[in-house]
N, C-alpha and C. Protein backbone atom coordinates (compact mmCIF):
# COMPACT_ATOMS: atom_id res chain seq x y z
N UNK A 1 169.68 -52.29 71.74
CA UNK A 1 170.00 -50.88 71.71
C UNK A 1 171.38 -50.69 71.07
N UNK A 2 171.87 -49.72 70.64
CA UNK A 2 172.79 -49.62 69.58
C UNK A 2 173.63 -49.28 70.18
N UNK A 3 174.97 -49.31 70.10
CA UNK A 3 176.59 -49.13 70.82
C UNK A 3 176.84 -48.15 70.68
N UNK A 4 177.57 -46.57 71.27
CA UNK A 4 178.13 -45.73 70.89
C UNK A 4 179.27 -46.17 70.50
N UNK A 5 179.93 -46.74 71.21
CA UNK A 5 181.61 -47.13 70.92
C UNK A 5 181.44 -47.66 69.96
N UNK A 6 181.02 -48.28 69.27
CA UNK A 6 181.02 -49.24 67.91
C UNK A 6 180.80 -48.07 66.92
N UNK A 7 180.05 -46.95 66.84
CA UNK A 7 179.36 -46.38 65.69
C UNK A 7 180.77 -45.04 66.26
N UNK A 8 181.39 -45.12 66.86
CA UNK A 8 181.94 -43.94 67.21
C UNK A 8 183.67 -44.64 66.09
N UNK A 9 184.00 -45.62 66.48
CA UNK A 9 184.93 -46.32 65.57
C UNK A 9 184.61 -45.92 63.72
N UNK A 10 183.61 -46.17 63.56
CA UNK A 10 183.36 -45.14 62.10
C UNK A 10 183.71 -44.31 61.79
N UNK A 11 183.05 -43.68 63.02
CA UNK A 11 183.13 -41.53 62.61
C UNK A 11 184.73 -41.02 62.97
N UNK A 12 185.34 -41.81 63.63
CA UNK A 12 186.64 -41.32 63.44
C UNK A 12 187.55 -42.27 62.79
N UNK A 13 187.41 -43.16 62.02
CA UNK A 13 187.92 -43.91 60.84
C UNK A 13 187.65 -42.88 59.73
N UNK A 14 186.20 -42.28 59.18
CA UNK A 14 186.17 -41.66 58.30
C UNK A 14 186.89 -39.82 58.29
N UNK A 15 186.56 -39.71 60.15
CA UNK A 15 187.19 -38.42 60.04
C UNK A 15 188.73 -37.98 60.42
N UNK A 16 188.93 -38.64 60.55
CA UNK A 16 191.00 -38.96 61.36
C UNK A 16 191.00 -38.21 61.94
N UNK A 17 192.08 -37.74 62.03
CA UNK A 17 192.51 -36.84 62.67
C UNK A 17 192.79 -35.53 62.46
N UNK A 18 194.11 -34.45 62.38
CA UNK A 18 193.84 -33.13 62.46
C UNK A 18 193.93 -33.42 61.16
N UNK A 19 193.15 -31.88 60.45
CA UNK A 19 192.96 -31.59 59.33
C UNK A 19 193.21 -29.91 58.90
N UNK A 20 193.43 -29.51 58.19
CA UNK A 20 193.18 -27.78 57.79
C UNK A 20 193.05 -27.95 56.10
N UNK A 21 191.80 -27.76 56.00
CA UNK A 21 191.48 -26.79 54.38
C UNK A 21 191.04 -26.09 54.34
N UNK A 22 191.43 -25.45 53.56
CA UNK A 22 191.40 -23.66 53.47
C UNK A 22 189.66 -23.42 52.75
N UNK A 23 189.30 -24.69 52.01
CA UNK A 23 187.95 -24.47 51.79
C UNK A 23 187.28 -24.97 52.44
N UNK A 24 187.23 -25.53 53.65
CA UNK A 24 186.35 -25.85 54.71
C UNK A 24 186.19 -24.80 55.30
N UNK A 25 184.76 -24.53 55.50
CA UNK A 25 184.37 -23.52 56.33
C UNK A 25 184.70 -24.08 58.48
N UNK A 26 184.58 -24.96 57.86
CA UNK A 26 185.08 -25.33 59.44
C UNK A 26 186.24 -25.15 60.54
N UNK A 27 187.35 -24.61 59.53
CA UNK A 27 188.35 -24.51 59.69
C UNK A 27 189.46 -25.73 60.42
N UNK A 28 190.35 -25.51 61.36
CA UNK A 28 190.70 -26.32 62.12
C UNK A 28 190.02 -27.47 62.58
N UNK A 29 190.57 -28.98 62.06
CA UNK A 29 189.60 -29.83 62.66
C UNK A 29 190.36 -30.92 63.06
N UNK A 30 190.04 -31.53 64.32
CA UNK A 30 190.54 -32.98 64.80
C UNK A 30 189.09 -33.82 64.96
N UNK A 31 189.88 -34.99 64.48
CA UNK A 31 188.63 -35.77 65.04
C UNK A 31 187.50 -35.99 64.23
N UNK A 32 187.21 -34.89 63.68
CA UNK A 32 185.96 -34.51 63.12
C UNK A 32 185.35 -33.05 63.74
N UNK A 33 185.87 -32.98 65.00
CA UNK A 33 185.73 -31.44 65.62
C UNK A 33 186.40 -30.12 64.79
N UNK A 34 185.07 -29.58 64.94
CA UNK A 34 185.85 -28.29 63.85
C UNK A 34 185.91 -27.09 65.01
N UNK A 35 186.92 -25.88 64.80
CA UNK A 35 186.98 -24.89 65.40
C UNK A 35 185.89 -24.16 64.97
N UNK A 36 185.23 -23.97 64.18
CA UNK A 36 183.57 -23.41 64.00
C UNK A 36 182.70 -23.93 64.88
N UNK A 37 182.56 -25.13 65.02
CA UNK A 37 181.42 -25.45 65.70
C UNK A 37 182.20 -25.43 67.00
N UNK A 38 183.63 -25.40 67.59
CA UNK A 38 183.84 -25.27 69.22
C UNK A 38 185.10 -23.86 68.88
N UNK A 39 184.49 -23.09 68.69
CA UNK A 39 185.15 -22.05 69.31
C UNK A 39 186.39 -21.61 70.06
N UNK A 40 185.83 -22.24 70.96
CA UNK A 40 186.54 -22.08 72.34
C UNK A 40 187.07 -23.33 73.16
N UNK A 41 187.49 -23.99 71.64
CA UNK A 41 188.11 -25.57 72.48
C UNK A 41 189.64 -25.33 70.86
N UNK A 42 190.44 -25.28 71.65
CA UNK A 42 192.21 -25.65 71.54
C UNK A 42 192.22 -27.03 70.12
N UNK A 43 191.85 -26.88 69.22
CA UNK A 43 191.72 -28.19 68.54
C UNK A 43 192.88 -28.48 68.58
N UNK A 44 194.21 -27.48 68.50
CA UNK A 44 195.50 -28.37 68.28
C UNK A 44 195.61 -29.79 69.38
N UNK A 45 195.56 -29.35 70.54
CA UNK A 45 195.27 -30.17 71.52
C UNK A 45 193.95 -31.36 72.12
N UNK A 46 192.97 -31.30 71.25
CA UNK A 46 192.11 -32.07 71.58
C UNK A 46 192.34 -33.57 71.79
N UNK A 47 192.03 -34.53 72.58
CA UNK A 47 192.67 -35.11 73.08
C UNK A 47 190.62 -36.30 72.19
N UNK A 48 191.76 -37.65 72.19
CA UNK A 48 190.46 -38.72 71.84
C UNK A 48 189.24 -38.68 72.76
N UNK A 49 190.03 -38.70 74.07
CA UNK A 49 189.16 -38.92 74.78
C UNK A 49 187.81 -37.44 75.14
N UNK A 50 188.42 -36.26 75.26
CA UNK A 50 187.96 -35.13 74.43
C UNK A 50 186.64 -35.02 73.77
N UNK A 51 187.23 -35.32 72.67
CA UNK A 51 186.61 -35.65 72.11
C UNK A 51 185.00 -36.57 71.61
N UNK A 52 185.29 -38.25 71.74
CA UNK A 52 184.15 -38.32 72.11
C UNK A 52 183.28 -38.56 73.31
N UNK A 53 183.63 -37.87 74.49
CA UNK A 53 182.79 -36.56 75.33
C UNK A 53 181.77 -35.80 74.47
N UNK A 54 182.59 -35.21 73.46
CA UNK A 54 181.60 -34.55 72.76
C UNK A 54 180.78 -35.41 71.40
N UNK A 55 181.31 -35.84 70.66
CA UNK A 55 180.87 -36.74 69.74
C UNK A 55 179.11 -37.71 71.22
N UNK A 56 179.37 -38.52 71.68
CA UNK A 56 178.50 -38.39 72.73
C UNK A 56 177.15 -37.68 72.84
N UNK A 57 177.97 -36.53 74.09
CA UNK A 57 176.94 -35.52 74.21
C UNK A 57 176.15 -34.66 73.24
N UNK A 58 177.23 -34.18 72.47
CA UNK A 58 176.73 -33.37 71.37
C UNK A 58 175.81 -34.43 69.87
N UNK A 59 176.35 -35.47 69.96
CA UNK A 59 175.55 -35.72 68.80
C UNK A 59 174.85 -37.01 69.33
N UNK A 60 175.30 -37.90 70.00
CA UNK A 60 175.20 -39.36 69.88
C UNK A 60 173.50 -39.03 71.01
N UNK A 61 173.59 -38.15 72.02
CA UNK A 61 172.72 -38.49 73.26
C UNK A 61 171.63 -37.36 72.38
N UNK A 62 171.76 -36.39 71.41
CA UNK A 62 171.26 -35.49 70.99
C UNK A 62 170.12 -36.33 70.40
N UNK A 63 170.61 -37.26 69.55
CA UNK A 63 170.05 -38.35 68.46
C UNK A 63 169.35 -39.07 68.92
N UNK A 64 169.59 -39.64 70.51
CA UNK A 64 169.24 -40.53 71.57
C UNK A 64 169.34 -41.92 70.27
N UNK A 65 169.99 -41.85 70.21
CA UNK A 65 170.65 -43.51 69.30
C UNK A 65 170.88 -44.10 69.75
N UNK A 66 170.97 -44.25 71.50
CA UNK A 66 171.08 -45.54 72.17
C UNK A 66 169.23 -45.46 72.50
N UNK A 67 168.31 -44.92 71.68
CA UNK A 67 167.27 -45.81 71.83
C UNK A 67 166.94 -46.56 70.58
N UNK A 68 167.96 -46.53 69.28
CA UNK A 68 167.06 -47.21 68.22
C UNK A 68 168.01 -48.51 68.30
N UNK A 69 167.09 -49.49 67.78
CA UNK A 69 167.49 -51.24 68.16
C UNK A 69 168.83 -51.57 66.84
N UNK A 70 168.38 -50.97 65.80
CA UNK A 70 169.28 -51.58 64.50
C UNK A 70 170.66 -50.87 64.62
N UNK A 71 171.72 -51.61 65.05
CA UNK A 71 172.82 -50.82 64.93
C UNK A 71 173.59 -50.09 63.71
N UNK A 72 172.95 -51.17 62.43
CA UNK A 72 173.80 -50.61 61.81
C UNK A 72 172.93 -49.15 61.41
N UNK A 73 171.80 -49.09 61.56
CA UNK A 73 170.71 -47.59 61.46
C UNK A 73 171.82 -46.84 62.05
N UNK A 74 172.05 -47.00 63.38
CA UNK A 74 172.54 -45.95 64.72
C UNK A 74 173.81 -45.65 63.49
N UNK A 75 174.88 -46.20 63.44
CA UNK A 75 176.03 -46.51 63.04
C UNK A 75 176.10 -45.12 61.89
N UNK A 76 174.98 -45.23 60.83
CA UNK A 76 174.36 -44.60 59.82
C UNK A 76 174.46 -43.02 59.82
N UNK A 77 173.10 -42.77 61.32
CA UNK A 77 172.95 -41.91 61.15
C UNK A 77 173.94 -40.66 62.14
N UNK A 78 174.42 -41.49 63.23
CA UNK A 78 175.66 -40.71 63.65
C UNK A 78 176.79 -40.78 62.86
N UNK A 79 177.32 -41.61 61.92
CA UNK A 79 178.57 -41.19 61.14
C UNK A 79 177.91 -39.99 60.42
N UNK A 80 176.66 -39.94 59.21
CA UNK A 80 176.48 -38.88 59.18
C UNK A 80 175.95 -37.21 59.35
N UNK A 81 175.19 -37.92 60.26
CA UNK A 81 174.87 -36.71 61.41
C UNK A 81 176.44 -36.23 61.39
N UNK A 82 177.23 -36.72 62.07
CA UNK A 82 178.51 -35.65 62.49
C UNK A 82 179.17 -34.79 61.09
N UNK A 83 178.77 -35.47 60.12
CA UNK A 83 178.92 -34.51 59.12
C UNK A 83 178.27 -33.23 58.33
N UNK A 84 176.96 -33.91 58.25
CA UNK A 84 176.42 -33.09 58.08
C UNK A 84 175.34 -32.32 58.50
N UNK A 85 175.19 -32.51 59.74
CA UNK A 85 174.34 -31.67 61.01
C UNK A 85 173.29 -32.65 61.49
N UNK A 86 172.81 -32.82 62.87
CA UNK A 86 171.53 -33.62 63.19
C UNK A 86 170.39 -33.22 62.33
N UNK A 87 169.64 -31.74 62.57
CA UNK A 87 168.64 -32.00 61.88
C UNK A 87 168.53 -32.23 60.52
N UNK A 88 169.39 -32.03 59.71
CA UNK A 88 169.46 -32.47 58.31
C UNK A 88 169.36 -34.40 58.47
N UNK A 89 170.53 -34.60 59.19
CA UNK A 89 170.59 -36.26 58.96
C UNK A 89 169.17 -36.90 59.19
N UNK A 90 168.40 -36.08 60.17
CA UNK A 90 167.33 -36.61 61.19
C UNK A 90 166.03 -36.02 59.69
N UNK A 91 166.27 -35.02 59.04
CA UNK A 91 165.34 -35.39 58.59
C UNK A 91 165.13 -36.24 57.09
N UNK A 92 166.33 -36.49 56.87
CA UNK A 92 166.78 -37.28 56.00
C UNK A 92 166.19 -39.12 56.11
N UNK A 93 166.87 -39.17 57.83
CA UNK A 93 166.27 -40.13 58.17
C UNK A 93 164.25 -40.27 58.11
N UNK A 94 163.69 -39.52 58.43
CA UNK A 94 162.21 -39.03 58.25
C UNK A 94 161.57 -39.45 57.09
N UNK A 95 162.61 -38.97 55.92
CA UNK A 95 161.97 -39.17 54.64
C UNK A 95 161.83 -40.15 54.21
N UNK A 96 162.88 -41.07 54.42
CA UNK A 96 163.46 -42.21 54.45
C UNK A 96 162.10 -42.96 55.24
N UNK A 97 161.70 -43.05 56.14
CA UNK A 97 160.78 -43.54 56.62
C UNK A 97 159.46 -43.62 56.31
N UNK A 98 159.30 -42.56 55.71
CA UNK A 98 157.72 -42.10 55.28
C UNK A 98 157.62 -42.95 53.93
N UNK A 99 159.13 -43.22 53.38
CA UNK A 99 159.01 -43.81 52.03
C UNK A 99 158.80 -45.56 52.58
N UNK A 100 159.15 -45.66 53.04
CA UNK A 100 159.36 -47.36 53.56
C UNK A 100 158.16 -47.73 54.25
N UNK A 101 157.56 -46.84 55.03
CA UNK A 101 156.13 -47.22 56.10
C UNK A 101 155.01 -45.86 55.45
N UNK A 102 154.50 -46.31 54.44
CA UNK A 102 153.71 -45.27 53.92
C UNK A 102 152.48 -45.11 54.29
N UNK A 103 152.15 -45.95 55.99
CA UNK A 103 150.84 -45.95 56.06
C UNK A 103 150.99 -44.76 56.81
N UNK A 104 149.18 -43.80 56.94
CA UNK A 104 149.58 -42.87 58.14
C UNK A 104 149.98 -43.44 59.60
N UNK A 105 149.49 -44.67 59.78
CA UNK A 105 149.86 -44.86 61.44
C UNK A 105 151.08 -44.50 61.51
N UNK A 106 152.33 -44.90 60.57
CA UNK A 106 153.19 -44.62 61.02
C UNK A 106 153.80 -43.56 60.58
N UNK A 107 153.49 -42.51 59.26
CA UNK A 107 154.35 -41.36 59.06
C UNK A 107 154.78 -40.41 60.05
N UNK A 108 155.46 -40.24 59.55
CA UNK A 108 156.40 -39.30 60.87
C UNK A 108 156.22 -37.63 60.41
N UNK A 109 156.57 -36.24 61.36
CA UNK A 109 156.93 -35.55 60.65
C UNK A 109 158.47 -34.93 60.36
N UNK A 110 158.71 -34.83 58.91
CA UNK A 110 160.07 -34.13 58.67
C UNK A 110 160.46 -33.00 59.37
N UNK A 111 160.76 -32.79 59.96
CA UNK A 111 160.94 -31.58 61.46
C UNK A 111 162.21 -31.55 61.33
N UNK A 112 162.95 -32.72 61.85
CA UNK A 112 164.64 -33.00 61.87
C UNK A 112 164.81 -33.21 63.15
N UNK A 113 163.92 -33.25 64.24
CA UNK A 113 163.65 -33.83 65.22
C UNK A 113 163.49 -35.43 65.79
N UNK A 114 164.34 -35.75 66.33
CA UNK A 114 164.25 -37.29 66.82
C UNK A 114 163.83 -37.53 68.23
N UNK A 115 161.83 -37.61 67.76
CA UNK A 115 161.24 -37.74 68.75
C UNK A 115 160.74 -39.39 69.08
N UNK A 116 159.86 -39.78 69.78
CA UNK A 116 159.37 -40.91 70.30
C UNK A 116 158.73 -41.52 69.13
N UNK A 117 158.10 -40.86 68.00
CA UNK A 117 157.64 -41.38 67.20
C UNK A 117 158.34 -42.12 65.97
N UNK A 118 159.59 -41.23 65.74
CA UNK A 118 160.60 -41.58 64.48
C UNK A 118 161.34 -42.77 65.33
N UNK A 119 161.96 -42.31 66.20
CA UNK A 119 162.36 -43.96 66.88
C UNK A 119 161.35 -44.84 67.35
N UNK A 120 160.28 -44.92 67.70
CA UNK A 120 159.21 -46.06 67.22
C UNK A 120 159.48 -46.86 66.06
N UNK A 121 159.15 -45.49 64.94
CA UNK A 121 159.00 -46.13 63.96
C UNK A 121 160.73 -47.02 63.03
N UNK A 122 161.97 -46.52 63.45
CA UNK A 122 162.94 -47.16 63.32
C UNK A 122 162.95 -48.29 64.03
N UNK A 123 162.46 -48.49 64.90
CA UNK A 123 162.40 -49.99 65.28
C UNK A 123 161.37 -50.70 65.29
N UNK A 124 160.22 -50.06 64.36
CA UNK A 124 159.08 -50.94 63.89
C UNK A 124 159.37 -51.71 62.78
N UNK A 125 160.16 -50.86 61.78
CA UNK A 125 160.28 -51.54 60.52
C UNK A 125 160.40 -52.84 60.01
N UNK A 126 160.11 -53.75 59.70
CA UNK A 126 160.46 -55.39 59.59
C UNK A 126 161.69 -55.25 58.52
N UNK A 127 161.48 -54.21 57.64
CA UNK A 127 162.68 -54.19 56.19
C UNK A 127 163.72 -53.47 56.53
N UNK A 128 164.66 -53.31 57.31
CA UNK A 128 165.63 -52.50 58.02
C UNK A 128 166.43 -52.43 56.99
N UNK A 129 167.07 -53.91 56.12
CA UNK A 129 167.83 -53.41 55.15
C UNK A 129 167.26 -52.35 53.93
N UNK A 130 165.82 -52.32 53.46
CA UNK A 130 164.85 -51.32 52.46
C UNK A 130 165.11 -50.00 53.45
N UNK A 131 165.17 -50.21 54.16
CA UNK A 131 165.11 -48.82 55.15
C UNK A 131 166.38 -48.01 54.93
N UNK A 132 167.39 -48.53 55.47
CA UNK A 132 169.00 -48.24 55.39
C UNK A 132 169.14 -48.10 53.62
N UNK A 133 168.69 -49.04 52.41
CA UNK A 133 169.51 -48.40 50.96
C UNK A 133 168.81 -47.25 50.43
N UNK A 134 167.27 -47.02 51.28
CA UNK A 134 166.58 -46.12 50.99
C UNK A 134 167.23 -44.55 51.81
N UNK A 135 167.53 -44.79 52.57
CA UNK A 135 168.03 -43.69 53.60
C UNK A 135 169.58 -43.03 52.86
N UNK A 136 170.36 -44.63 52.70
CA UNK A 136 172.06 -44.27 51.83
C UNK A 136 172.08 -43.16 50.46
N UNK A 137 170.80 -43.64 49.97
CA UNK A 137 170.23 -43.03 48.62
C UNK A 137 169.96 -41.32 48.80
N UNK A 138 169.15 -41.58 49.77
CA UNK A 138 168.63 -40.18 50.26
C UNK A 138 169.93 -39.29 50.50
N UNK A 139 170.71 -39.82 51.64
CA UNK A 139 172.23 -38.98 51.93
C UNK A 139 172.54 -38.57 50.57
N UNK A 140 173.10 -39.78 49.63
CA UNK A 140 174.03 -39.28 48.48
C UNK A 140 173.32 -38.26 47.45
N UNK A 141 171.94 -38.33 47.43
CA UNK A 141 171.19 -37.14 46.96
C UNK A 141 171.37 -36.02 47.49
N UNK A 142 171.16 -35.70 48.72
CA UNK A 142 171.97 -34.43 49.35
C UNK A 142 173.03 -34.50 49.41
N UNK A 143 173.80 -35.32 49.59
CA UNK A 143 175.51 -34.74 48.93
C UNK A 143 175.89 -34.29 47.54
N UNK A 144 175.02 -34.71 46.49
CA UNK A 144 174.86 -33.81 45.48
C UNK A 144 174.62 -32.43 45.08
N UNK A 145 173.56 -32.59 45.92
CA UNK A 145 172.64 -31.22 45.84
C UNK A 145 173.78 -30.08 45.98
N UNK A 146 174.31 -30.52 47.34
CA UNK A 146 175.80 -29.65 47.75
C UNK A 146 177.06 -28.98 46.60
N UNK A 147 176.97 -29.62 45.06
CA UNK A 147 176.97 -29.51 44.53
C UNK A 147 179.09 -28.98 44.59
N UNK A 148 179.61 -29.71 45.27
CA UNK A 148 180.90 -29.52 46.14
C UNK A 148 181.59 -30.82 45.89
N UNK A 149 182.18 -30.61 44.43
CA UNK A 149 183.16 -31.66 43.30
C UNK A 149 184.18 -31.81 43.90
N UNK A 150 184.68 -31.23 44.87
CA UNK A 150 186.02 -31.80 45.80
C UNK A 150 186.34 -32.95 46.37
N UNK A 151 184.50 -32.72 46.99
CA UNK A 151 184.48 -33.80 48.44
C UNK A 151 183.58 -34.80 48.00
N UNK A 152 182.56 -34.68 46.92
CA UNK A 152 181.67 -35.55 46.57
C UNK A 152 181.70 -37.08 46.33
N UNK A 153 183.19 -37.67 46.10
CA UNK A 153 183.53 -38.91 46.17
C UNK A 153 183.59 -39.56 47.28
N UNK A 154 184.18 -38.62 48.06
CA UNK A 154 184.45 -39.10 49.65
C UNK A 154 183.17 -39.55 50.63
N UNK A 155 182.64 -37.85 50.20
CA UNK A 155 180.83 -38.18 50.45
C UNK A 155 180.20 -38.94 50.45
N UNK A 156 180.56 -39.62 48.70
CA UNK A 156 179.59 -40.86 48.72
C UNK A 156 180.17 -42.17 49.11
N UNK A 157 181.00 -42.06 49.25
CA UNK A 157 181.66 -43.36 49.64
C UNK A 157 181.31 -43.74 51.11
N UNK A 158 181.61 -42.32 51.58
CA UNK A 158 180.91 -42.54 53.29
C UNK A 158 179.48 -43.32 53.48
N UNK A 159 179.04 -42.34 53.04
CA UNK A 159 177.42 -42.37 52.89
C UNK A 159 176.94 -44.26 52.63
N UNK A 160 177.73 -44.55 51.60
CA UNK A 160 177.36 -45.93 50.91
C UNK A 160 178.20 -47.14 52.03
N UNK A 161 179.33 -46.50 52.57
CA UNK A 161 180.43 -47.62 53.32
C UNK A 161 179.19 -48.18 54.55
């Protein structure tokens, strides 16, 4: 089963600490926590520990990524889940799957939902590494799409690290 603490060392390697750009819609951010998505949480003050509390609850138990076996999958899809939303990552991850296990037993549906079946099938796979450059591929295609020349290096670098 896959580590939070290990995949959580990523997401705040890639996201540091406080941040403000004026073209982030997110506004205020520590951590990776943006004042858009918490409102009503003090980012000046957010504290690590704070924090992933929420990183956790909000994304890690959302994902239930302590049920898929391949860490570096987990690692994957919570660094970018926290960026760029669960059901996007989740169905990213989906597609990714349907391309790698093309039989019907195992297709999944693209929903963006991480049900019993998509984690089945993440820990059915025998080709985990075909799985993961197929999935990296998929991300940096939607970080394109985004079409957002600022961040797009960073993007992909994430995406590929």
């Amino acid at each position: 089963m896959a580590n939070f603490e290990e995949s959580l060392k990523i997401v705040l390697a890639h996201e540091g600490g406080y941040v403000y750009d004026p073209e982030d819609k997110g506004g205020d951010t520590r951590y990776g926590i943006s004042k858009r998505a918490y409102p009503n949480l003090d980012i000046s003050t957010l504290t690590l520990a704070k924090a992933s509390s929420i990183y956790r609850q909000d994304y890690w138990n959302k994902m239930r990524l302590d049920e898929i076996n391949n860490q570096l999958l987990a690692n994957k899809i919570f660094d970018i889940g926290v960026n760029i939303g669960i059901h996007k990552i989740i169905q990213l991850l989906q597609q990714a799957l349907n391309w790698a296990l093309p039989t019907l037993i195992c297709r999944v549906q693209e929903d963006g939902i991480m049900g019993a079946k998509t984690i089945n099938c993440c820990n059915c796979i025998d080709q985990q590494d075909l799985l993961l450059d197929k999935f990296k591929k998929m991300i940096v295609g939607y970080y394109i799409s985004l079409n957002k020349k600022k961040y797009i290096n960073g993007w992909i670098k994430r995406a590929n690290s």
